[in-house]
C-alpha atoms as a PDB file:
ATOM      1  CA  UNK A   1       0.000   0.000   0.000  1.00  0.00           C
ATOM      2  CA  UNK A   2       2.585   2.549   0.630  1.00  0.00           C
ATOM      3  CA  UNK A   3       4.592   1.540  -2.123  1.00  0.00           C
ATOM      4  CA  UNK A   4       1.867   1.901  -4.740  1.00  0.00           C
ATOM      5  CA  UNK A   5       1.408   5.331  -2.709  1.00  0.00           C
ATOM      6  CA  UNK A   6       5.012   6.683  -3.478  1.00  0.00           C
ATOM      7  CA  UNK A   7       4.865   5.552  -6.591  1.00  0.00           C
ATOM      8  CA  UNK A   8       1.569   7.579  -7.852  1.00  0.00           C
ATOM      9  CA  UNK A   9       3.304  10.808  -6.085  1.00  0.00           C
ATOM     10  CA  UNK A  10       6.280  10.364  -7.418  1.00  0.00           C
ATOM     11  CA  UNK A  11       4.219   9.857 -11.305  1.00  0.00           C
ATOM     12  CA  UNK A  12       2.424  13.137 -10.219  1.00  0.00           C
ATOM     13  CA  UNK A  13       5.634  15.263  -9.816  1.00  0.00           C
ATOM     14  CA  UNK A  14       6.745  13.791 -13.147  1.00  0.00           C
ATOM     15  CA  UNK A  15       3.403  14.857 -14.443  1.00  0.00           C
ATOM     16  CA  UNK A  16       3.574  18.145 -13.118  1.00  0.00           C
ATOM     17  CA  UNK A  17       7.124  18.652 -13.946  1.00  0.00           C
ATOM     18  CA  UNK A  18       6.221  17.900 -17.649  1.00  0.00           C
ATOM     19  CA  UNK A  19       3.409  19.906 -18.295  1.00  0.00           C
ATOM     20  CA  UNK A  20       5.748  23.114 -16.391  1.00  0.00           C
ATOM     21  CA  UNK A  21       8.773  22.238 -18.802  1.00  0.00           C
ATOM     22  CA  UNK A  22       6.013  21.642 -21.900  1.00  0.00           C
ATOM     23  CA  UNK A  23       4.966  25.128 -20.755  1.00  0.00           C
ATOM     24  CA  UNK A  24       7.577  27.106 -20.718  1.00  0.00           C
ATOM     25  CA  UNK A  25       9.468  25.323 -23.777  1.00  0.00           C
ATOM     26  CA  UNK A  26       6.083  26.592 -25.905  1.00  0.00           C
ATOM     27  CA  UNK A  27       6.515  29.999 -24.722  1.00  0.00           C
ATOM     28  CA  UNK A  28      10.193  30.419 -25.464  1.00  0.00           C
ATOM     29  CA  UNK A  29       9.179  29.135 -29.050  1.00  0.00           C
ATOM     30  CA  UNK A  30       6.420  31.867 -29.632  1.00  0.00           C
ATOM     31  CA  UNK A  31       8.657  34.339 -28.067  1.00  0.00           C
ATOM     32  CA  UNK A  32      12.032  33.936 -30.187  1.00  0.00           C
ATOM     33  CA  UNK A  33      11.130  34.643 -33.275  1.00  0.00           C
ATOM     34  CA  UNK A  34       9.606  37.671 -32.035  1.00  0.00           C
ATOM     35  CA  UNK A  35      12.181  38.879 -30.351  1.00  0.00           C
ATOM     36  CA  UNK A  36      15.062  38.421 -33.378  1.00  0.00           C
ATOM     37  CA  UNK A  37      12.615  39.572 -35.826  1.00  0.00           C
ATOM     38  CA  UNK A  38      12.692  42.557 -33.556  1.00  0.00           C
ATOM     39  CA  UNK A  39      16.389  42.964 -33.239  1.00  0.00           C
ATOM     40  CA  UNK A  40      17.360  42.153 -36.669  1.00  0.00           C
ATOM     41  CA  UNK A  41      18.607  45.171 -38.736  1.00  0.00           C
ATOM     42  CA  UNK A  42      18.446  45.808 -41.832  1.00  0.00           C
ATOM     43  CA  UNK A  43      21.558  46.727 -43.609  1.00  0.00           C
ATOM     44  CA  UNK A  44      23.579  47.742 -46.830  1.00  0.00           C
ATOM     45  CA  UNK A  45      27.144  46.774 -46.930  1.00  0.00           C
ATOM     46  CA  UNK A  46      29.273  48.504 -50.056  1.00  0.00           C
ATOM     47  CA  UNK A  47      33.164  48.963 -50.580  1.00  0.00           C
ATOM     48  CA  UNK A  48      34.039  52.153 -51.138  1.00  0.00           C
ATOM     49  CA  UNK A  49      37.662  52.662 -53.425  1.00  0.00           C
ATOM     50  CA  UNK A  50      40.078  56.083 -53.483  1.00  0.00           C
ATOM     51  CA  UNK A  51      43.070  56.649 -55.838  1.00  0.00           C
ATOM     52  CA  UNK A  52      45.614  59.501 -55.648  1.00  0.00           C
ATOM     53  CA  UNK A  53      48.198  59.519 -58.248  1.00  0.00           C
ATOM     54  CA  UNK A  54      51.799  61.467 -57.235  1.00  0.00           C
ATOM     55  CA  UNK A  55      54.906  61.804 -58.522  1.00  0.00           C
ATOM     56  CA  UNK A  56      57.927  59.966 -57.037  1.00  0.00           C
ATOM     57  CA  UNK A  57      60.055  62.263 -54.505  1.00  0.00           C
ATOM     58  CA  UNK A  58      62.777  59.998 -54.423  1.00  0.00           C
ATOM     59  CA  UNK A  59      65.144  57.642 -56.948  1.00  0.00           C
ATOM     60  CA  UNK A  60      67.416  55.169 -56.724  1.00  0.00           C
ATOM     61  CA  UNK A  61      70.446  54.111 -58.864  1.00  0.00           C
ATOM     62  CA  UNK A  62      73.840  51.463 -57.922  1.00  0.00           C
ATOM     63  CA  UNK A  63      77.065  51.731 -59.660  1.00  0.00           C
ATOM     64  CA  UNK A  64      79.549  49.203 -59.505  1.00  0.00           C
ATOM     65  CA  UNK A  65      83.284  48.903 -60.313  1.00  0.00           C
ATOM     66  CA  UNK A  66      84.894  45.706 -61.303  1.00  0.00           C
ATOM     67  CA  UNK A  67      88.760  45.464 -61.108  1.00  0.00           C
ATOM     68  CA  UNK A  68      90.970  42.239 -61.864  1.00  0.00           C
ATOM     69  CA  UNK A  69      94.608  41.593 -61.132  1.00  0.00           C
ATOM     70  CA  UNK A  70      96.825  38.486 -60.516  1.00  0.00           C
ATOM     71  CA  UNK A  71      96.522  38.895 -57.040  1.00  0.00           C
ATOM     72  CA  UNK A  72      93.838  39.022 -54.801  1.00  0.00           C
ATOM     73  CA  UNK A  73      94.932  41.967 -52.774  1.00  0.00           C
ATOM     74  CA  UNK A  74      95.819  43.931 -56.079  1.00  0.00           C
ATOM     75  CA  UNK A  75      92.132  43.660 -57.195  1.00  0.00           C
ATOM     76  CA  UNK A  76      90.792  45.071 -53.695  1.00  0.00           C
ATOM     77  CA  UNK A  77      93.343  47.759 -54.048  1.00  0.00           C
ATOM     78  CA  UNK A  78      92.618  48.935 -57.788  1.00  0.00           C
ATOM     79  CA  UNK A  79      88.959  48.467 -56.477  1.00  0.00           C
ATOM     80  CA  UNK A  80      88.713  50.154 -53.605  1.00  0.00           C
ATOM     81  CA  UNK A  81      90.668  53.320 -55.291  1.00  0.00           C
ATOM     82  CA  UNK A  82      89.025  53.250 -58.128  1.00  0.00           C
ATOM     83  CA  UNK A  83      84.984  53.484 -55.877  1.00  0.00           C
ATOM     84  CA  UNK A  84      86.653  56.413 -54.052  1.00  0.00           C
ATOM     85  CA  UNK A  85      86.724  58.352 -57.397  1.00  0.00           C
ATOM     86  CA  UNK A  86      83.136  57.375 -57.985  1.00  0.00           C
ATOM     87  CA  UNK A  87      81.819  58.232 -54.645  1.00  0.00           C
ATOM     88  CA  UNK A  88      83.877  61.336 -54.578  1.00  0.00           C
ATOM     89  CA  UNK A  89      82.229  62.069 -58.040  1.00  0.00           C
ATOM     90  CA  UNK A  90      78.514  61.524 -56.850  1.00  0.00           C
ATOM     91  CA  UNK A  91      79.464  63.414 -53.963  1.00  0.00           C
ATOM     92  CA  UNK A  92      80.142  66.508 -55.850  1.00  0.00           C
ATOM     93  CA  UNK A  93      76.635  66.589 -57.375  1.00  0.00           C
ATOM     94  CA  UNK A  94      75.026  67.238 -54.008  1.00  0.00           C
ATOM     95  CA  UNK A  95      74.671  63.884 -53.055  1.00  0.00           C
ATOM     96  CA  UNK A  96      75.388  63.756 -49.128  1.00  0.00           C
ATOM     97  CA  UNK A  97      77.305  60.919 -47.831  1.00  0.00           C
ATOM     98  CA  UNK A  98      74.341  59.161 -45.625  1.00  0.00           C
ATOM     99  CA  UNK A  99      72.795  58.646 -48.967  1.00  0.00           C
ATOM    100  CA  UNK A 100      75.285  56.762 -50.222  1.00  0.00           C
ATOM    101  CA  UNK A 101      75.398  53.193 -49.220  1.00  0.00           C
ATOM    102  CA  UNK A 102      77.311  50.404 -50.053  1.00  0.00           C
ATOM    103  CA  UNK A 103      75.304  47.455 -51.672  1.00  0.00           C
ATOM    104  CA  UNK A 104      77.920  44.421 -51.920  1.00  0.00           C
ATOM    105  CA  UNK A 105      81.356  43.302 -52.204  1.00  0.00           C
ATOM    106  CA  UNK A 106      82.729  40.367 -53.985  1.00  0.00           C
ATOM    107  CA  UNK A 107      85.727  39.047 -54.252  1.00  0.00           C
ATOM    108  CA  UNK A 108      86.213  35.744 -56.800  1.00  0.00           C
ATOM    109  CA  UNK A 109      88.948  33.564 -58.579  1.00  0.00           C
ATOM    110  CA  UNK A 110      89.419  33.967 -62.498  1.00  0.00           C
ATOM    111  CA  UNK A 111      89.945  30.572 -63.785  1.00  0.00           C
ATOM    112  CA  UNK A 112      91.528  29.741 -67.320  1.00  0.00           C
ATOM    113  CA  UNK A 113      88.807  29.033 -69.903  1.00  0.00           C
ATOM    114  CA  UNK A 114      91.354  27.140 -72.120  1.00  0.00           C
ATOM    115  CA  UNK A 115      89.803  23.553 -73.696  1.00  0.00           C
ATOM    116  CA  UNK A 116      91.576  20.694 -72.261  1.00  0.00           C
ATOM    117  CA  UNK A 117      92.349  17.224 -74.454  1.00  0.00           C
ATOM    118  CA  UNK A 118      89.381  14.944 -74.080  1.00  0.00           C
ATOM    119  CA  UNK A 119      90.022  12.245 -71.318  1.00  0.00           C
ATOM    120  CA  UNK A 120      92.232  15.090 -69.225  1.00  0.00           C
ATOM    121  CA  UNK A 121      92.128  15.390 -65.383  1.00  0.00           C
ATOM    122  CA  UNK A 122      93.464  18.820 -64.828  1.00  0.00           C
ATOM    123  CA  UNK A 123      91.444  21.030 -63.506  1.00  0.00           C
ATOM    124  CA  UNK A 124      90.883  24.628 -64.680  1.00  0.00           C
ATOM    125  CA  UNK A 125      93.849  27.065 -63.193  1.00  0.00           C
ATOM    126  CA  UNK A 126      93.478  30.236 -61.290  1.00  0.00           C
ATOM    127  CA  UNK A 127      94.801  33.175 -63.152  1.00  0.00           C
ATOM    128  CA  UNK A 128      93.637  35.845 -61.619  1.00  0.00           C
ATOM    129  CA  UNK A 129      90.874  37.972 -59.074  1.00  0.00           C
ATOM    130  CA  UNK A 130      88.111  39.972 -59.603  1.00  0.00           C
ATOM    131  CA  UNK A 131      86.785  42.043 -56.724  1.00  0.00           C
ATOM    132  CA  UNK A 132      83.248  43.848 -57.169  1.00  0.00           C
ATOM    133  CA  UNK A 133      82.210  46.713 -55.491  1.00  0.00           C
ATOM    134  CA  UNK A 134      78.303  48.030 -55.728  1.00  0.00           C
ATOM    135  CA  UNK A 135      76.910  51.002 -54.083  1.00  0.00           C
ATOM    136  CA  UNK A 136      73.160  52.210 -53.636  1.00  0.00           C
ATOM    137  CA  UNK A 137      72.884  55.570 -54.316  1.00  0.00           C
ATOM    138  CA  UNK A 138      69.402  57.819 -52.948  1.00  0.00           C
ATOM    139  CA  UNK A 139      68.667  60.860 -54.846  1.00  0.00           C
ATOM    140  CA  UNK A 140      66.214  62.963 -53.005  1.00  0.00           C
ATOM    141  CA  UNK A 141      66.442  66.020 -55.476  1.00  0.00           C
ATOM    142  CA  UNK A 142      65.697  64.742 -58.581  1.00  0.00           C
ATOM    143  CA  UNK A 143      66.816  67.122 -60.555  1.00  0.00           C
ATOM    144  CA  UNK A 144      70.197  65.582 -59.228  1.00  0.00           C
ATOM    145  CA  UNK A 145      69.664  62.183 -60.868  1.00  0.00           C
ATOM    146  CA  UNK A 146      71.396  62.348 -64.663  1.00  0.00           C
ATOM    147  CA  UNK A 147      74.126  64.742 -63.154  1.00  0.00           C
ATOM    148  CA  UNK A 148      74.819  61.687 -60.366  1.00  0.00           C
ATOM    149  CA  UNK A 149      74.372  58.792 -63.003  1.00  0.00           C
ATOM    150  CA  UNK A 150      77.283  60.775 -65.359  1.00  0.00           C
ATOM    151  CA  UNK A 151      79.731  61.320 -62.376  1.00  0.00           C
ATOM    152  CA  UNK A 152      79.600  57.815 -61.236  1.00  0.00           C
ATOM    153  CA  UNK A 153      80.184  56.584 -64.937  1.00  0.00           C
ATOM    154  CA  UNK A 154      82.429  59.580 -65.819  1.00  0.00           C
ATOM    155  CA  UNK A 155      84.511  58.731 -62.384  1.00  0.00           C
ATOM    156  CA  UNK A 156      85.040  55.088 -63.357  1.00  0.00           C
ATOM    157  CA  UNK A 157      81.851  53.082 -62.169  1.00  0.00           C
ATOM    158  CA  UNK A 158      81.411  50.378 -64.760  1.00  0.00           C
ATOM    159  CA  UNK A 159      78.396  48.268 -63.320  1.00  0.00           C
ATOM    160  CA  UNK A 160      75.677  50.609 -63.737  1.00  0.00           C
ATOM    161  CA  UNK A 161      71.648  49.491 -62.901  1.00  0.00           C
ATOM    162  CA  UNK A 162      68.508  51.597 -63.852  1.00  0.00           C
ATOM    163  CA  UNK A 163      66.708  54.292 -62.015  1.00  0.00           C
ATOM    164  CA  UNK A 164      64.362  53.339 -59.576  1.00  0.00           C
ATOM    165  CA  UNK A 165      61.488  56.248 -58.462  1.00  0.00           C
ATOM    166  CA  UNK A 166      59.544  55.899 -55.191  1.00  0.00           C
ATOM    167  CA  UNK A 167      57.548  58.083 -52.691  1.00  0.00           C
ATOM    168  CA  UNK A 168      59.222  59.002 -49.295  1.00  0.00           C
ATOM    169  CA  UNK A 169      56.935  58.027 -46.269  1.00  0.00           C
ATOM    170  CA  UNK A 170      56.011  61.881 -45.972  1.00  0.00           C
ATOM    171  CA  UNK A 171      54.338  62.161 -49.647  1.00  0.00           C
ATOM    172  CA  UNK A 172      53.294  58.084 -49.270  1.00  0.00           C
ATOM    173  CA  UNK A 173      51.191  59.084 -45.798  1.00  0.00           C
ATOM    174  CA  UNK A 174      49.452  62.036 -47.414  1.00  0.00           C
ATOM    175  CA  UNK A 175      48.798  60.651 -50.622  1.00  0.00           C
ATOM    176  CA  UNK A 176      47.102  57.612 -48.971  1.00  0.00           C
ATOM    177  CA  UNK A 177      45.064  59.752 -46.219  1.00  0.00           C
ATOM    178  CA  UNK A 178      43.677  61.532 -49.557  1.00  0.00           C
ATOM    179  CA  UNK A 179      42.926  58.493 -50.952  1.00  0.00           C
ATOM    180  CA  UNK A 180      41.169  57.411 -47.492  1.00  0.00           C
ATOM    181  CA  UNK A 181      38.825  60.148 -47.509  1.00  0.00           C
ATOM    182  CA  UNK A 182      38.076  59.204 -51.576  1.00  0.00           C
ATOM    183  CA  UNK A 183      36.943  55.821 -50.475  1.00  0.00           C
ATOM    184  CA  UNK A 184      34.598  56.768 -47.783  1.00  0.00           C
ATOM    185  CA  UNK A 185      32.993  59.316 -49.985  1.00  0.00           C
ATOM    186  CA  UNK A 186      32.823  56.923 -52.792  1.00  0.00           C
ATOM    187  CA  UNK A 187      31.037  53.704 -50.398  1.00  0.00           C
ATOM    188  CA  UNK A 188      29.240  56.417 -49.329  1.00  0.00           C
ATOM    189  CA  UNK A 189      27.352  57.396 -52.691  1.00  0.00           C
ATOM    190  CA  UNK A 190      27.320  53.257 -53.226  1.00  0.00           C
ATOM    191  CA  UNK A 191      24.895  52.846 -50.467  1.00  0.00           C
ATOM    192  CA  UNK A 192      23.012  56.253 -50.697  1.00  0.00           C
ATOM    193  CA  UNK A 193      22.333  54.772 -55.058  1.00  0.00           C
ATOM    194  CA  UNK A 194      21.260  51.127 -54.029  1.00  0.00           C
ATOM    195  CA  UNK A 195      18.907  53.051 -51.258  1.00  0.00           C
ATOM    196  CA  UNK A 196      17.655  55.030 -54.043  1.00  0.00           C
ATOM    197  CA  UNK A 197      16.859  52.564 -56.301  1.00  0.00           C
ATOM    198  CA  UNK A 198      15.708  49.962 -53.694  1.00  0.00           C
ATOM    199  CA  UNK A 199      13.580  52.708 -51.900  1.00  0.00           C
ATOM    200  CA  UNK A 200      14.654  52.501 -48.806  1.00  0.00           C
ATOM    201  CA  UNK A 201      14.156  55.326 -45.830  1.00  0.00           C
ATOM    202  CA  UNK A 202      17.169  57.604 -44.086  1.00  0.00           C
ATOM    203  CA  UNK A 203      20.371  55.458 -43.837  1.00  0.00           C
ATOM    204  CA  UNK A 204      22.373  55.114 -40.651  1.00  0.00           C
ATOM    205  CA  UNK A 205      26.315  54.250 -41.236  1.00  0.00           C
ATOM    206  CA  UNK A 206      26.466  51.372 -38.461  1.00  0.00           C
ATOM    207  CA  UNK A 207      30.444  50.383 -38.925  1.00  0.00           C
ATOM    208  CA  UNK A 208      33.479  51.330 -41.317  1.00  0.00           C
ATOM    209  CA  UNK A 209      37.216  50.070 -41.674  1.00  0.00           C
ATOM    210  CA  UNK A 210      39.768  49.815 -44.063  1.00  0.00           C
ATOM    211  CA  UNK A 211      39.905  46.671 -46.139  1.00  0.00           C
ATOM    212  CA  UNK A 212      42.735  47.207 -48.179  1.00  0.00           C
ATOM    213  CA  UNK A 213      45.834  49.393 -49.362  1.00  0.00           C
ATOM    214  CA  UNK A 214      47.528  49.440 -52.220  1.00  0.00           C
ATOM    215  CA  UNK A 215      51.034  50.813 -52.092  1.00  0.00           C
ATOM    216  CA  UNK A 216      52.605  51.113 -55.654  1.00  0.00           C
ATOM    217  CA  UNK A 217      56.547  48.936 -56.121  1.00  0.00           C
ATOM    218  CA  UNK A 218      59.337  51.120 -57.124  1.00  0.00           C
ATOM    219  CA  UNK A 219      59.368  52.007 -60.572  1.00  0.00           C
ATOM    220  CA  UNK A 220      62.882  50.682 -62.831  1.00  0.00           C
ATOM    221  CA  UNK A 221      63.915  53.102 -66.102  1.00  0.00           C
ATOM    222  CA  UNK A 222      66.336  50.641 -67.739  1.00  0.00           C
ATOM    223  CA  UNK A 223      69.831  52.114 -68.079  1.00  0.00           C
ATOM    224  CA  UNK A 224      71.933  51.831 -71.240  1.00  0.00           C
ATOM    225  CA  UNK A 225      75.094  51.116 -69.648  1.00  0.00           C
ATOM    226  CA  UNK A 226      78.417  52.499 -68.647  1.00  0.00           C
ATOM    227  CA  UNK A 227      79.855  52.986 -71.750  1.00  0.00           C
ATOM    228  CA  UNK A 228      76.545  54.733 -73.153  1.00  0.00           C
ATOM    229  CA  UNK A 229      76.099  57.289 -70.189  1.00  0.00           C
ATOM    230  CA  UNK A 230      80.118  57.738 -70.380  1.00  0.00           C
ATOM    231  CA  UNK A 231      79.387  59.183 -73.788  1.00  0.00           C
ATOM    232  CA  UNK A 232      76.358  61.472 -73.096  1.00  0.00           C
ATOM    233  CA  UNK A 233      77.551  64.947 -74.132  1.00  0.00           C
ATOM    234  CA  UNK A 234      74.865  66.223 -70.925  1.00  0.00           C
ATOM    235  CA  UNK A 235      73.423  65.345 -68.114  1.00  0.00           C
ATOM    236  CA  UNK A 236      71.071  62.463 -68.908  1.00  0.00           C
ATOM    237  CA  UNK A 237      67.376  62.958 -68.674  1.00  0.00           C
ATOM    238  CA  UNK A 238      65.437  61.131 -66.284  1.00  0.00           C
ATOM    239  CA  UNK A 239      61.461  61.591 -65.681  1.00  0.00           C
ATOM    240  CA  UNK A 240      59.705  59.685 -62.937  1.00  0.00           C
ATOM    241  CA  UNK A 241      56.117  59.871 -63.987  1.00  0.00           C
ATOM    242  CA  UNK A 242      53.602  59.256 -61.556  1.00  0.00           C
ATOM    243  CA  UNK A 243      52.445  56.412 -59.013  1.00  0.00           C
ATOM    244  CA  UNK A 244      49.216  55.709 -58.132  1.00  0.00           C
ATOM    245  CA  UNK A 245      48.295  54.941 -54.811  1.00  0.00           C
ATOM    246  CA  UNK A 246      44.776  53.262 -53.204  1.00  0.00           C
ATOM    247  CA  UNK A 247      42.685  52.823 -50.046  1.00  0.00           C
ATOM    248  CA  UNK A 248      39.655  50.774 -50.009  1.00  0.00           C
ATOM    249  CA  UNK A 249      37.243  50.621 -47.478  1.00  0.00           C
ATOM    250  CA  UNK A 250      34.274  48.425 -45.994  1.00  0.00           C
ATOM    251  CA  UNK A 251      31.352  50.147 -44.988  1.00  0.00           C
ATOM    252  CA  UNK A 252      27.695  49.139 -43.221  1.00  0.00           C
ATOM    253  CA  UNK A 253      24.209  51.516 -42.765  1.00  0.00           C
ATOM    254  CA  UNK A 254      21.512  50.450 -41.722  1.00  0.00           C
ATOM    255  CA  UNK A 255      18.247  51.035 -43.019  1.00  0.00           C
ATOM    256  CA  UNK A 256      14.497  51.777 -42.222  1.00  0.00           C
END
């Protein structure tokens, strides 16, 4: 008797439990869908895109000088004489000595280039060293550039790479905050047309940040050579054009 009375309570608080949990499971259900329908904005999402084109404050040129002798230590010597005419040179055109960097110096065996007899062991022969010297030279005036290409060559450099134009960080910074303020005005009139067309109400700008930058490489003017710029009768013309530089953003509004 009392165990057929414990056992209908305890089925009653299972009963009762049930129908509470049934309860309150049915109104969560009619209540969520209310309550993110509610919450749930509606929103346009564009990318706006800015471009500012400048032209390169700064260029960049290496000269080399190449020396061989039978000895080692001769070659440095020559070498190293012959780059303090050059740098001397490129000096004299303005060039301060900060901006004048050295790049890379090699030192390497000459070997013999003779054929041997077919079936011979003997190995090529050292007959002499050639020592390399490149500097990297940064033009900041570039109205400097041809006159410092011609001393270096005129002085003796005889390793001589092309031009190279860039933007120093100062003109780089203000040329991409320009094209910043291009991109937000451009996802801007994105959002403001589709609202137009899709006939939306006022639009509120919920969230913006940059998605991407575009930085433009260094731009290379291919150089005739040593021997060519030796023989210019003037300074030799350089022109750096212009680089282009881009911001793009990502931009949400919400809408009624």
């Amino acid at each position: 008797m009392e165990f057929k009375q414990g056992l209908m309570l305890g089925l009653g608080i299972f009963l009762a439990l049930a129908v509470m949990f049934a309860v309150i499971g049915r109104a969560a259900a009619d209540e969520a869908p209310l309550s993110y329908a509610g919450s749930k904005e509606r929103t346009i999402t564009v990318t706006g895109t800015g471009s500012v084109y400048t032209v390169p404050d700064i260029a960049k040129f290496s000269a080399g000088v190449v020396t061989e002798s039978n000895t080692s230590a001769d070659a440095l010597q020559k070498n190293a004489q012959l780059m303090d005419k050059v740098v001397g040179a490129i000096r004299q055109t303005g060039i301060p000595e900060k901006d004048i960097r050295t790049g890379k110096v090699t030192l390497e065996p000459v070997y013999n280039h003779y054929s041997q007899p077919q079936g011979s062991t003997e190995k090529p022969k050292i007959v002499g060293y050639r020592a390399t010297n490149t500097i990297t030279v940064t033009v900041r005036d570039l109205s400097r550039v041809g006159d410092a290409v011609d001393a270096a060559t005129n002085a003796g450099a005889n390793k001589v790479a092309g031009v190279s134009f860039e933007l120093s960080e100062e003109r780089s910074s203000a040329a991409y905050k320009e094209a910043l303020k291009k991109a937000v005005s451009d996802g801007a009139d994105k959002a403001r047309t589709i609202a137009d067309a899709a006939g939306t109400g006022a639009l509120t700008l919920k969230s913006i940040s940059e998605s991407g930058t575009y930085y433009p490489q260094p731009c290379y003017v291919e150089w005739g050579g040593a021997d060519s710029a030796r023989a210019a009768p003037m300074a030799t013309p350089v022109l750096p054009g212009e680089q282009k530089v881009q911001a793009t953003v990502s931009m949400a509004y919400a809408f009624e």
